[in-house]
PDB file of N, CA and C in Angstrom:
ATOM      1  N   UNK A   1      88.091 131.141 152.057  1.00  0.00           N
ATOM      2  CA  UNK A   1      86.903 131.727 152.628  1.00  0.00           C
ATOM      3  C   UNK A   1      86.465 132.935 151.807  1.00  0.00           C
ATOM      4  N   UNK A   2      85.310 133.089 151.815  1.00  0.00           N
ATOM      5  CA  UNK A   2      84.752 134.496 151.276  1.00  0.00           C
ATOM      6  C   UNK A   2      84.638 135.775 151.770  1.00  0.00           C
ATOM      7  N   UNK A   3      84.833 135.703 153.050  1.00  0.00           N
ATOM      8  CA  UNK A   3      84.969 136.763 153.706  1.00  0.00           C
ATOM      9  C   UNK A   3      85.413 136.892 155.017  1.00  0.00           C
ATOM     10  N   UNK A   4      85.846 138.086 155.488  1.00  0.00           N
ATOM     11  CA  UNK A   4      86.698 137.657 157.072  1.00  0.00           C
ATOM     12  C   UNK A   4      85.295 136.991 157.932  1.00  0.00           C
ATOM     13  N   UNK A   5      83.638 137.597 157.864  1.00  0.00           N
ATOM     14  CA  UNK A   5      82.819 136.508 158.877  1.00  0.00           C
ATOM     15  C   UNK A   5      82.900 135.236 158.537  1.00  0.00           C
ATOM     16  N   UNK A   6      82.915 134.834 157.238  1.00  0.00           N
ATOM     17  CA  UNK A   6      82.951 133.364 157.068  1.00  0.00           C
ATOM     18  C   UNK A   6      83.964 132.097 157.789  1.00  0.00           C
ATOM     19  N   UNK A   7      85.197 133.384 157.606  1.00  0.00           N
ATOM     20  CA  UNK A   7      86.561 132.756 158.732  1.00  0.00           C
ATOM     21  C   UNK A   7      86.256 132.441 159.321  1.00  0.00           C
ATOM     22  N   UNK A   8      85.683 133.755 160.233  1.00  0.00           N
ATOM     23  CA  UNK A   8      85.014 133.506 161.618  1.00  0.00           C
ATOM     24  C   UNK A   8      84.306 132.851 162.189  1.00  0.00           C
ATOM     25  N   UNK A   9      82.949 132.659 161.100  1.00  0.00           N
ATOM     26  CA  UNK A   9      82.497 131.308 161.698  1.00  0.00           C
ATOM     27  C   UNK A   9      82.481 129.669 161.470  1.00  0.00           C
ATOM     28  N   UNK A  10      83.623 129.923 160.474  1.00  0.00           N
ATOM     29  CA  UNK A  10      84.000 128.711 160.113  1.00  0.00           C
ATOM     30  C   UNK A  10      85.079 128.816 161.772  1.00  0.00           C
ATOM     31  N   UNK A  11      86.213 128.901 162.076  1.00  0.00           N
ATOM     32  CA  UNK A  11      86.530 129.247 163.576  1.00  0.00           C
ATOM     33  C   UNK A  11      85.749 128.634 164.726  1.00  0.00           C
ATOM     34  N   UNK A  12      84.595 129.407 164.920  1.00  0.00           N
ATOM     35  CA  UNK A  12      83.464 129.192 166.041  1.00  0.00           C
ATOM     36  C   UNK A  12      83.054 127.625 166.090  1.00  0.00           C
ATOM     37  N   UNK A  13      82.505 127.191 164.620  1.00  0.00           N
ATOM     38  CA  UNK A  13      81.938 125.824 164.893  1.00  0.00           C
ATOM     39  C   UNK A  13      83.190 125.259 164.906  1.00  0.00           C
ATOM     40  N   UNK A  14      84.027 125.099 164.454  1.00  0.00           N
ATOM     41  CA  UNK A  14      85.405 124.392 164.726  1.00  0.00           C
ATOM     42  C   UNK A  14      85.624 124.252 166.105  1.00  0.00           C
ATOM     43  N   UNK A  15      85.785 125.243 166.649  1.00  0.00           N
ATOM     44  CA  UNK A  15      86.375 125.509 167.946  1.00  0.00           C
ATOM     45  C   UNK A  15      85.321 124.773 169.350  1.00  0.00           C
ATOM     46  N   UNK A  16      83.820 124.473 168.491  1.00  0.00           N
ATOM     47  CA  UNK A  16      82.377 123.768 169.311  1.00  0.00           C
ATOM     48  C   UNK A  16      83.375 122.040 169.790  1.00  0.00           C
ATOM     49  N   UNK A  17      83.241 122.084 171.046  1.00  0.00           N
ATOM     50  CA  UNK A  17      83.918 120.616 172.052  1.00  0.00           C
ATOM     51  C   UNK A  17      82.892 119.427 171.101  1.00  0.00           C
ATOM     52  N   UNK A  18      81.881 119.492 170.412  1.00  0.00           N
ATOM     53  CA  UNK A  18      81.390 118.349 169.970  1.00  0.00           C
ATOM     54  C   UNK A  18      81.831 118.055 168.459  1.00  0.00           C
ATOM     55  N   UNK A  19      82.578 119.060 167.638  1.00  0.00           N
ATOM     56  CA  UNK A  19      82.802 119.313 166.705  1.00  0.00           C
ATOM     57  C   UNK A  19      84.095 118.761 166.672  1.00  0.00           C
ATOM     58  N   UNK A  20      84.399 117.754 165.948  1.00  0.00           N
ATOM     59  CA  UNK A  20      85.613 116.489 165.747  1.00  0.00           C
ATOM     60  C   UNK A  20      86.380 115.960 164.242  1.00  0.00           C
ATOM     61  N   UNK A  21      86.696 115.858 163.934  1.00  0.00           N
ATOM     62  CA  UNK A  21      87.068 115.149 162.749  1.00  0.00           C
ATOM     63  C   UNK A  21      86.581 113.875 162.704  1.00  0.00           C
ATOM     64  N   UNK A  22      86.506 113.232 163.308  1.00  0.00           N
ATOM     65  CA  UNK A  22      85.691 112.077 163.588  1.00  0.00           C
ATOM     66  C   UNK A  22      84.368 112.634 163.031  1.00  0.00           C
ATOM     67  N   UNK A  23      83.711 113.598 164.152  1.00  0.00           N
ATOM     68  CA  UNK A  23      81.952 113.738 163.518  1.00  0.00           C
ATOM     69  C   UNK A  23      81.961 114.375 162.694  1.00  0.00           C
ATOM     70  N   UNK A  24      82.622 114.469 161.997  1.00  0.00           N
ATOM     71  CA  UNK A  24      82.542 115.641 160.256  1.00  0.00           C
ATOM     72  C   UNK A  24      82.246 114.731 159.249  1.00  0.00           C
ATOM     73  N   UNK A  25      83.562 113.181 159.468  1.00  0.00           N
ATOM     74  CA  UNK A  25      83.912 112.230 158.690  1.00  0.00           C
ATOM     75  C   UNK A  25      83.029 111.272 158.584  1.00  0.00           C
ATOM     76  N   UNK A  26      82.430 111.094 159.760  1.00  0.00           N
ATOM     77  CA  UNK A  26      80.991 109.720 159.693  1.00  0.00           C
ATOM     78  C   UNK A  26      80.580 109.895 158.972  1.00  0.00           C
ATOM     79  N   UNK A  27      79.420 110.822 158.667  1.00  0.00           N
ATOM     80  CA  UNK A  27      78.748 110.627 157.541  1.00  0.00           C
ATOM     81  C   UNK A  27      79.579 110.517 155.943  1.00  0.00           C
ATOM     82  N   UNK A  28      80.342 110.769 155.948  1.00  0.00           N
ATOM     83  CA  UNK A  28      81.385 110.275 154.541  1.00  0.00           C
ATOM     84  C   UNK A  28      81.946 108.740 154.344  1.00  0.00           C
ATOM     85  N   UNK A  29      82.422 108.531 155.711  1.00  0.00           N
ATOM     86  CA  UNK A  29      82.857 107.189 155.958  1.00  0.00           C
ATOM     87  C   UNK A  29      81.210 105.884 155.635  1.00  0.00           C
ATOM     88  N   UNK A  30      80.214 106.587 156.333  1.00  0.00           N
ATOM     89  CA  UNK A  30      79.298 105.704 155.899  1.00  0.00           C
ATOM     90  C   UNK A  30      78.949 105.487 154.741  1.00  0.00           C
ATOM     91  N   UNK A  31      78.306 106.684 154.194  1.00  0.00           N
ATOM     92  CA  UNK A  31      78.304 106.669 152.494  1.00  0.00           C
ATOM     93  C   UNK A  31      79.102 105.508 152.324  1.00  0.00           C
ATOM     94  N   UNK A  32      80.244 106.040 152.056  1.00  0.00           N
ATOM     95  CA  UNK A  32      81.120 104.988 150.703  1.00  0.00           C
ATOM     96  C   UNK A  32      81.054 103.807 151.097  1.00  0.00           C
ATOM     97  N   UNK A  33      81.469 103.020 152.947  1.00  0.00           N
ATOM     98  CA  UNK A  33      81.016 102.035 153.392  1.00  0.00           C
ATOM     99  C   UNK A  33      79.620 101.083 152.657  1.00  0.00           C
ATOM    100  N   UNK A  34      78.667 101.974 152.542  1.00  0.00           N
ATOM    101  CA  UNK A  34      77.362 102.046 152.030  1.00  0.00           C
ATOM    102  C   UNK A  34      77.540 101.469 150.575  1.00  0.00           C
ATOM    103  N   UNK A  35      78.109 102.483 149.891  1.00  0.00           N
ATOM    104  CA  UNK A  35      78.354 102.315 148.428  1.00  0.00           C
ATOM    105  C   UNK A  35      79.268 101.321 147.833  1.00  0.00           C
ATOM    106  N   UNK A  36      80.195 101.175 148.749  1.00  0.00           N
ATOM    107  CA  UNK A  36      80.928  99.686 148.257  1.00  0.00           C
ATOM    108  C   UNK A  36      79.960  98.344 148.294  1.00  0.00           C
ATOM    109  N   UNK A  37      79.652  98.224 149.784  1.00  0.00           N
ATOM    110  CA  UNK A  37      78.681  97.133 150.261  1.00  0.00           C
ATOM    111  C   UNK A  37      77.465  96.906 148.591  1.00  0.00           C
ATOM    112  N   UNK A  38      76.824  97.936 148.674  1.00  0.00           N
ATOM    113  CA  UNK A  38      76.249  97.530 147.371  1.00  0.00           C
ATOM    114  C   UNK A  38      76.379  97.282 146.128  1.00  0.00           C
ATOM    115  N   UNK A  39      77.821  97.683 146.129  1.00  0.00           N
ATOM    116  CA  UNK A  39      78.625  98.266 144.018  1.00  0.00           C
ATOM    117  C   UNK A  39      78.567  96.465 144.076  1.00  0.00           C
ATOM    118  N   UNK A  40      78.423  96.318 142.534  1.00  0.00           N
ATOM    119  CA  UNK A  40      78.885  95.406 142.078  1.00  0.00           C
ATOM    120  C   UNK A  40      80.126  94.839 141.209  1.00  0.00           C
ATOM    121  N   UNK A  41      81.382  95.670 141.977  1.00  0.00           N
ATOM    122  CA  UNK A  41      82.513  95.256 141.689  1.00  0.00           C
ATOM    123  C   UNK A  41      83.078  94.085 142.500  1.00  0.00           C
ATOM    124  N   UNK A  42      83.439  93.116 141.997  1.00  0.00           N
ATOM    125  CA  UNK A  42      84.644  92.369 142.786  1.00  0.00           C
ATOM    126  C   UNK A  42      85.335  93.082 143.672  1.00  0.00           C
ATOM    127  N   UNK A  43      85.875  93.788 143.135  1.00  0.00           N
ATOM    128  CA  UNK A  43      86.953  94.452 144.543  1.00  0.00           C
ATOM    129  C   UNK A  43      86.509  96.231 144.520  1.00  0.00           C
ATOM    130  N   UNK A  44      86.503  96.656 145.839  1.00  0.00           N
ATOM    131  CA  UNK A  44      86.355  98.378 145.972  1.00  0.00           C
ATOM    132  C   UNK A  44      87.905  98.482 146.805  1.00  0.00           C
ATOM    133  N   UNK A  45      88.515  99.008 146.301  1.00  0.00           N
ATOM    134  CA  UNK A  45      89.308  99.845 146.903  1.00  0.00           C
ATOM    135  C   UNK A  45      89.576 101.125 147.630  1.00  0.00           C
ATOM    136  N   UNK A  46      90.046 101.523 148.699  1.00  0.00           N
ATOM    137  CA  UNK A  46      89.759 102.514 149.571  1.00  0.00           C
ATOM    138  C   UNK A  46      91.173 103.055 149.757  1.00  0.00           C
ATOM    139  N   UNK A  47      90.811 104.020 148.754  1.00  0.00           N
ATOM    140  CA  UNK A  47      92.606 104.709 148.465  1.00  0.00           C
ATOM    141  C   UNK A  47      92.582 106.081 149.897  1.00  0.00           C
ATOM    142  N   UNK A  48      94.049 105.972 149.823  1.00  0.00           N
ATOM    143  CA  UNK A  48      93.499 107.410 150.984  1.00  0.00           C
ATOM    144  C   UNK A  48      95.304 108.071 150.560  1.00  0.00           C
ATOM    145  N   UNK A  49      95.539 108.998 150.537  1.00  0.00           N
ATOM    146  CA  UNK A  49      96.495 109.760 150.915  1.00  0.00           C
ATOM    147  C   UNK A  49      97.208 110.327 151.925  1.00  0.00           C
ATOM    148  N   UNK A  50      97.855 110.043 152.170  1.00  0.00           N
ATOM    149  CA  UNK A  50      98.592 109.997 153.735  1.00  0.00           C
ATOM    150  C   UNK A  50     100.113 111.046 153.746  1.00  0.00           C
ATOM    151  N   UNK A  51      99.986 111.936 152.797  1.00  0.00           N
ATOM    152  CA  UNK A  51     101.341 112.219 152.657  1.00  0.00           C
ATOM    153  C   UNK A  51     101.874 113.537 153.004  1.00  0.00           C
ATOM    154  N   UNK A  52     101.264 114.092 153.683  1.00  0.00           N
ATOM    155  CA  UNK A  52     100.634 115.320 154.686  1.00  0.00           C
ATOM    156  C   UNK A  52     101.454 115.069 155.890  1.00  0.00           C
TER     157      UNK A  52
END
């Protein structure tokens, strides 16, 4: 963060009941969804890291 308000309101919207990991991720999840559907590769692969 850049500064202790930025914490802070990085904090606040976090802490918002509609504010999810889920609704952060949709729009990312669609994209690439999006972007595979159209690539013209044979295969897209959807690597993810799990090791956390």
């Amino acid at each position: 963060m850049q500064s202790w308000g930025s914490l802070k309101a990085a904090y606040r919207l976090l802490s918002e009941a509609d504010v999810s990991h889920a609704a952060l991720s949709k729009p990312h999840w669609e994209q690439i969804q999006s972007s595979a559907k159209t690539s013209d590769a044979e295969v897209v692969l959807f690597v993810q890291d799990v090791s956390l």
